[in-house]
N, C-alpha and C. Protein backbone atom coordinates (compact mmCIF):
# COMPACT_ATOMS: atom_id res chain seq x y z
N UNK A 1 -15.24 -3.43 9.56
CA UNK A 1 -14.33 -3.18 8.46
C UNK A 1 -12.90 -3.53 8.89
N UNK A 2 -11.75 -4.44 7.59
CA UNK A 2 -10.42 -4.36 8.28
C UNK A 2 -9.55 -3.22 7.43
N UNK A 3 -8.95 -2.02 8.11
CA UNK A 3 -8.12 -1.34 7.44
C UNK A 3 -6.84 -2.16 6.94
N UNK A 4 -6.60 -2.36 5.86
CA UNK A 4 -5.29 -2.34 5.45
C UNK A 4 -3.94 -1.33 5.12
N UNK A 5 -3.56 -1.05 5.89
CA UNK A 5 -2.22 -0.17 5.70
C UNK A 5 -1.18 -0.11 5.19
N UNK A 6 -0.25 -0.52 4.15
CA UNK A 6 0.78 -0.48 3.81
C UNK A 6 1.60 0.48 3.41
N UNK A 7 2.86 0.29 3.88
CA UNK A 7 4.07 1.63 3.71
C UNK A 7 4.95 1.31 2.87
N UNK A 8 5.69 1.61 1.88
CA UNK A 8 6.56 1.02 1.08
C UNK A 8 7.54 2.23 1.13
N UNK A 9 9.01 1.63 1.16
CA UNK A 9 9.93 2.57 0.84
C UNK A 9 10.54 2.13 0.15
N UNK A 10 11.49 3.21 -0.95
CA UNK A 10 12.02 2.72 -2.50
C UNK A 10 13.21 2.33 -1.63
N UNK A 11 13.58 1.10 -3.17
CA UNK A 11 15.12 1.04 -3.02
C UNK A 11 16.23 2.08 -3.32
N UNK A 12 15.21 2.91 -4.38
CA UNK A 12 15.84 4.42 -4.49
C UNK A 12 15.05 5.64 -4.21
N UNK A 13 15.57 5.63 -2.59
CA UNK A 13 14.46 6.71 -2.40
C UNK A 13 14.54 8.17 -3.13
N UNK A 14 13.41 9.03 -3.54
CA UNK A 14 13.50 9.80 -4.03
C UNK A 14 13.16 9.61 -5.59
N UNK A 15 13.20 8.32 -5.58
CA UNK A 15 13.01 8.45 -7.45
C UNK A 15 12.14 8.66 -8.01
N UNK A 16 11.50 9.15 -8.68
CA UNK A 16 10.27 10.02 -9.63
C UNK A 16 9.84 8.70 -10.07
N UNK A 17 10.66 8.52 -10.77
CA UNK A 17 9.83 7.11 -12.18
C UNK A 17 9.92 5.98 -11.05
N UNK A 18 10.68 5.52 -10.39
CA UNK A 18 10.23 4.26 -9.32
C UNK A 18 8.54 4.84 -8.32
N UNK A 19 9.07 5.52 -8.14
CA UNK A 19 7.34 6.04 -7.23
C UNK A 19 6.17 5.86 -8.13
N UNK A 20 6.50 6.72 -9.22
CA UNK A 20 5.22 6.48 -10.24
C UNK A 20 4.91 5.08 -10.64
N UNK A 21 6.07 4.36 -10.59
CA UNK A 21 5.43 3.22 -11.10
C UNK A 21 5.63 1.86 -10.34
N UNK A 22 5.09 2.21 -8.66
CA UNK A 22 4.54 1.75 -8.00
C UNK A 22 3.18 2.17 -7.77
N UNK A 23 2.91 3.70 -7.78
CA UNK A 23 1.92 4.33 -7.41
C UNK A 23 0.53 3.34 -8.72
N UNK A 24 1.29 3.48 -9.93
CA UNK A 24 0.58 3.03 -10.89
C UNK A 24 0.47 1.37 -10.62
N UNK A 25 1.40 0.50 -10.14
CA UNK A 25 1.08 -0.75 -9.73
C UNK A 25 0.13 -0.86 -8.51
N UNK A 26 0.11 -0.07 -8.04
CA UNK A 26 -0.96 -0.08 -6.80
C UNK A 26 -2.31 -0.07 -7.63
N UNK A 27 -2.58 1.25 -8.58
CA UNK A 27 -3.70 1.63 -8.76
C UNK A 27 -4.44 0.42 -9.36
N UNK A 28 -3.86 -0.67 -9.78
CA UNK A 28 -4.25 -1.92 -10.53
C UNK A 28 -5.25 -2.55 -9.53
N UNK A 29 -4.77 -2.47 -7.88
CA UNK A 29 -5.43 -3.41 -7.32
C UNK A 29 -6.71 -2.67 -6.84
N UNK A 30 -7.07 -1.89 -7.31
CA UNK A 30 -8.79 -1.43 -7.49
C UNK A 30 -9.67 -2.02 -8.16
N UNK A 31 -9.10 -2.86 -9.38
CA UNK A 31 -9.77 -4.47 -9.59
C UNK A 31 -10.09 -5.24 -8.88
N UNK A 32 -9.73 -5.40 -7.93
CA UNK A 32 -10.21 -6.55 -6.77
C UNK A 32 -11.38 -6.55 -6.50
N UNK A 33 -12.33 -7.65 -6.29
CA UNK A 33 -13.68 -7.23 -6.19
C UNK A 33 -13.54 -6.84 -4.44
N UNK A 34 -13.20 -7.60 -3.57
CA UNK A 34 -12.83 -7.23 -2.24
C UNK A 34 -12.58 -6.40 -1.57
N UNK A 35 -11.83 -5.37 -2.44
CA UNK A 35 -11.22 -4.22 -1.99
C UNK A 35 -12.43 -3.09 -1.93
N UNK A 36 -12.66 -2.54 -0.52
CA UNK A 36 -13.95 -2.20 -0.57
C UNK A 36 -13.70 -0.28 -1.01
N UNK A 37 -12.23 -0.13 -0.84
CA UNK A 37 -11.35 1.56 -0.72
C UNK A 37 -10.21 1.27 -1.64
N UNK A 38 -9.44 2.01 -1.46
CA UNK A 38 -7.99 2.03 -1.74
C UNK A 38 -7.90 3.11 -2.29
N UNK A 39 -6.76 3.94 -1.50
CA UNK A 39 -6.82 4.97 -1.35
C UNK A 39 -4.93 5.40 -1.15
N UNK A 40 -4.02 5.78 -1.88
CA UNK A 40 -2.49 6.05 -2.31
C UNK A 40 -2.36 7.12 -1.89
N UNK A 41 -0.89 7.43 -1.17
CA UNK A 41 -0.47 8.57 -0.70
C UNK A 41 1.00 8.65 -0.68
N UNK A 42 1.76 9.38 -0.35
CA UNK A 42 3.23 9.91 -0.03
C UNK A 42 3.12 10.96 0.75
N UNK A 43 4.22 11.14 1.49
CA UNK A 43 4.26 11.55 2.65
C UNK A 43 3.62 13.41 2.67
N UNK A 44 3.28 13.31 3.59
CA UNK A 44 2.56 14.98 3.70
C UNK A 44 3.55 15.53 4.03
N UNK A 45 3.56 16.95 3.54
CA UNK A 45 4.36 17.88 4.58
C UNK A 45 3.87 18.78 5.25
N UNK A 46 3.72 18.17 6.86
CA UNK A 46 3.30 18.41 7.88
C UNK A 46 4.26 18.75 9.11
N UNK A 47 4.11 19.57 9.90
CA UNK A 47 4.66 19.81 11.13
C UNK A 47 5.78 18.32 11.14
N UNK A 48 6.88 18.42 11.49
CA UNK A 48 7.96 17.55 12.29
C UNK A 48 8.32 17.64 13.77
N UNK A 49 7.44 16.56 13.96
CA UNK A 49 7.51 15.92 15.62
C UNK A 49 8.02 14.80 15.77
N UNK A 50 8.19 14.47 16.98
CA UNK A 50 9.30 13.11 17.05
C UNK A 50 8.29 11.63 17.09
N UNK A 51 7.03 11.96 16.77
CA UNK A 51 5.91 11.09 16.75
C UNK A 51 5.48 10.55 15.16
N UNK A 52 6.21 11.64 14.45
CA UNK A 52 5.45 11.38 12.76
C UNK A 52 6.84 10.78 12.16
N UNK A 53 6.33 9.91 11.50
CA UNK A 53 7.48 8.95 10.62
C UNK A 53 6.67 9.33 9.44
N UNK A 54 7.83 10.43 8.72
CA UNK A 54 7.57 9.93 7.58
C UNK A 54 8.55 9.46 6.39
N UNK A 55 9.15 8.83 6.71
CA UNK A 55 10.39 7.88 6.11
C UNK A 55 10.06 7.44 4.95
N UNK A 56 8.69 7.08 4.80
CA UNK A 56 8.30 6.39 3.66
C UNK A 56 7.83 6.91 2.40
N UNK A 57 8.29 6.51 1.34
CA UNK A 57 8.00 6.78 -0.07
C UNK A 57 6.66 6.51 -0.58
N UNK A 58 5.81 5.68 -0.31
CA UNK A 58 4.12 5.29 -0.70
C UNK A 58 3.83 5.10 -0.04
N UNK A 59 2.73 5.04 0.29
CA UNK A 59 1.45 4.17 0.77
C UNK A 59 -0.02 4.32 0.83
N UNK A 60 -0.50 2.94 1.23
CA UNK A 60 -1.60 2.81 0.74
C UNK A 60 -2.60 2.58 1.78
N UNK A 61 -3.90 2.67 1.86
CA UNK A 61 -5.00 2.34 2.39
C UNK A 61 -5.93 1.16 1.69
N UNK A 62 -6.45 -0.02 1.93
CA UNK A 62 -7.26 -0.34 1.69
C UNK A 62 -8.41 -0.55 2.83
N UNK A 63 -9.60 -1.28 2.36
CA UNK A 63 -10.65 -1.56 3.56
C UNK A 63 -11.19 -2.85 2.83
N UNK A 64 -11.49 -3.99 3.74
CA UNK A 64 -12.30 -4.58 3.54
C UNK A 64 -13.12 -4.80 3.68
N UNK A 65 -14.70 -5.94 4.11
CA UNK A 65 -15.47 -5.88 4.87
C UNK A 65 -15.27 -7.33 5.92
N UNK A 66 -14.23 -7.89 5.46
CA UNK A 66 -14.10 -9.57 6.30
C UNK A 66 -12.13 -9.51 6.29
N UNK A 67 -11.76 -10.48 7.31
CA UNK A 67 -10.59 -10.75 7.10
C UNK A 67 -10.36 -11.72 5.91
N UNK A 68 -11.86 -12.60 5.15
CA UNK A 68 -11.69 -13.41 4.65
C UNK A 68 -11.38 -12.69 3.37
N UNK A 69 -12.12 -11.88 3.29
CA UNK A 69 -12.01 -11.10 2.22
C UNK A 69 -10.34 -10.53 1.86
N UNK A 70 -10.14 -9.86 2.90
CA UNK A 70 -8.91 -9.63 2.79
C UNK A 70 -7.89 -10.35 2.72
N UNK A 71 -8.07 -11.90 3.10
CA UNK A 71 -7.32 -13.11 2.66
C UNK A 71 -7.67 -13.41 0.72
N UNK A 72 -8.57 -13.05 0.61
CA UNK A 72 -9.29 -13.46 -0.81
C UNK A 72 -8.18 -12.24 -1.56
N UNK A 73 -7.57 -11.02 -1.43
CA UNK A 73 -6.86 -10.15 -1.77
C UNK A 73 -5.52 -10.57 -1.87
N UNK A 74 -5.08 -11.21 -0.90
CA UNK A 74 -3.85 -11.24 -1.01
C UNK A 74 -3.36 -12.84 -1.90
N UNK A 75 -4.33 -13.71 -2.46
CA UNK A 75 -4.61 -14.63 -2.76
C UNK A 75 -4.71 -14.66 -4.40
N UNK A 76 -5.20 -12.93 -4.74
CA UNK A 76 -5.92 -12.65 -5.95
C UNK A 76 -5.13 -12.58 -6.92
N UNK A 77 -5.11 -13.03 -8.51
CA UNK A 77 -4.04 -13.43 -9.05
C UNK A 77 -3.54 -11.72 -9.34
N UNK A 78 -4.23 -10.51 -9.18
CA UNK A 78 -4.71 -9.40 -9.82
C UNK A 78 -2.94 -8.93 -8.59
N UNK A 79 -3.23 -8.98 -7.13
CA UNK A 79 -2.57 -8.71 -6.50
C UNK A 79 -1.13 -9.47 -6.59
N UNK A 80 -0.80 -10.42 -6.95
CA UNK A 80 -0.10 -11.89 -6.74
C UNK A 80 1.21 -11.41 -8.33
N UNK A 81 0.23 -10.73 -9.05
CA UNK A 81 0.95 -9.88 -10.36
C UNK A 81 1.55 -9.03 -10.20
N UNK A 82 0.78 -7.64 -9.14
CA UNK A 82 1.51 -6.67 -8.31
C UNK A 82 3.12 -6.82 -7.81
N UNK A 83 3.01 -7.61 -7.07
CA UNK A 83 3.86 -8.10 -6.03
C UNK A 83 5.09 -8.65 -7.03
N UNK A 84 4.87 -9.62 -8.10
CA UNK A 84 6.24 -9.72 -9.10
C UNK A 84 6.40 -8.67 -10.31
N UNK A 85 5.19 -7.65 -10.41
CA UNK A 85 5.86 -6.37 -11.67
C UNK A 85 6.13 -5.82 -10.35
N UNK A 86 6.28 -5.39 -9.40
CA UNK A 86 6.54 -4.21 -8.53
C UNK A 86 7.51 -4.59 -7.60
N UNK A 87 7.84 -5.54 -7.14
CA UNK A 87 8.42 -5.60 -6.22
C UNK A 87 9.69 -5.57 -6.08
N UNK A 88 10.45 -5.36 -6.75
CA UNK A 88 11.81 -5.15 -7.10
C UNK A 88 12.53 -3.34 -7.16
N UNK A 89 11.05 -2.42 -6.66
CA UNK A 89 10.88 -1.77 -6.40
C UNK A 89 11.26 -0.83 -5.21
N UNK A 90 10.99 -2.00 -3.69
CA UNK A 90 10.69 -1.53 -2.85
C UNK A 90 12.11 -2.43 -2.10
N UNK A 91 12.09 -1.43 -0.85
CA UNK A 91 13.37 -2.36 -0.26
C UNK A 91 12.67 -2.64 0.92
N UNK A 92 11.74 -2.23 1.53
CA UNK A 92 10.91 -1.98 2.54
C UNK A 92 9.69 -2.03 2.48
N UNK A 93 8.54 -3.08 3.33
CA UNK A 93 7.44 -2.64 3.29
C UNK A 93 7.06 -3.28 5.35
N UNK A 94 5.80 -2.36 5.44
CA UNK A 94 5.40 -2.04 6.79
C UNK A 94 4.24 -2.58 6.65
N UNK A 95 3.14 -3.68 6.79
CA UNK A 95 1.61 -3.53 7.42
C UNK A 95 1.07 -3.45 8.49
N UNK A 96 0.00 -2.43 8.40
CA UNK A 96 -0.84 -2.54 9.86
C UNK A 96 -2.14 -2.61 9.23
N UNK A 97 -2.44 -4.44 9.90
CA UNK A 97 -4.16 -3.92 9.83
C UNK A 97 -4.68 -4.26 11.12
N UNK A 98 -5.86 -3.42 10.77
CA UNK A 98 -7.00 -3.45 12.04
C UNK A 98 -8.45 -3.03 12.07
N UNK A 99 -9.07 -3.50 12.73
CA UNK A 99 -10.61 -3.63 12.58
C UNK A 99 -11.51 -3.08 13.79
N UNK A 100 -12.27 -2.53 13.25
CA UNK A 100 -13.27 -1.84 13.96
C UNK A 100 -13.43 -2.21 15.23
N UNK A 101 -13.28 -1.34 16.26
CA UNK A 101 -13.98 -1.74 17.99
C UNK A 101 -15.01 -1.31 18.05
């Protein structure tokens, strides 16, 4: 499996209606046939250690089952739509992916 990770932080952090309606541009890409998860979050409030970043305003989980696949995602016109309704959104974004040992 490849995890997909992404972190997004607003251009206005804190904003109610910008979060929601990224959170809601995210939820779109559960159309993807590829996308095997996807799974949205904002930051927990958890213990503060000098190890936890949580700086960030969204993010997301996906999984695939191929990198091809996950090339087939970022390719997808479904995602490719995301990225110009939403992106004017974010001032910041972070990925980490990685795959099973």
């Amino acid at each position: 499996m490849l995890r997909h990770q992404v972190f997004f932080w607003l251009k206005t952090p804190g904003a109610t209606e910008d979060r929601n309606a990224l959170i809601a541009g995210l939820r779109t890409l559960a159309n993807i046939q590829e996308v095997v998860l996807l799974q949205i979050g904002v930051p927990a409030s958890t213990e503060k250690r000098e190890v936890v970043d949580n700086s960030f305003d969204v993010s997301e989980l996906m999984l695939f089952h191929s990198a091809a696949e996950q090339k087939a995602y970022q390719d997808h016109p479904l995602h490719l739509q995301f990225v110009a309704d939403c992106g004017h959104l974010w001032d910041r974004v972070v990925v980490y992916d990685s795959v099973d040992v």
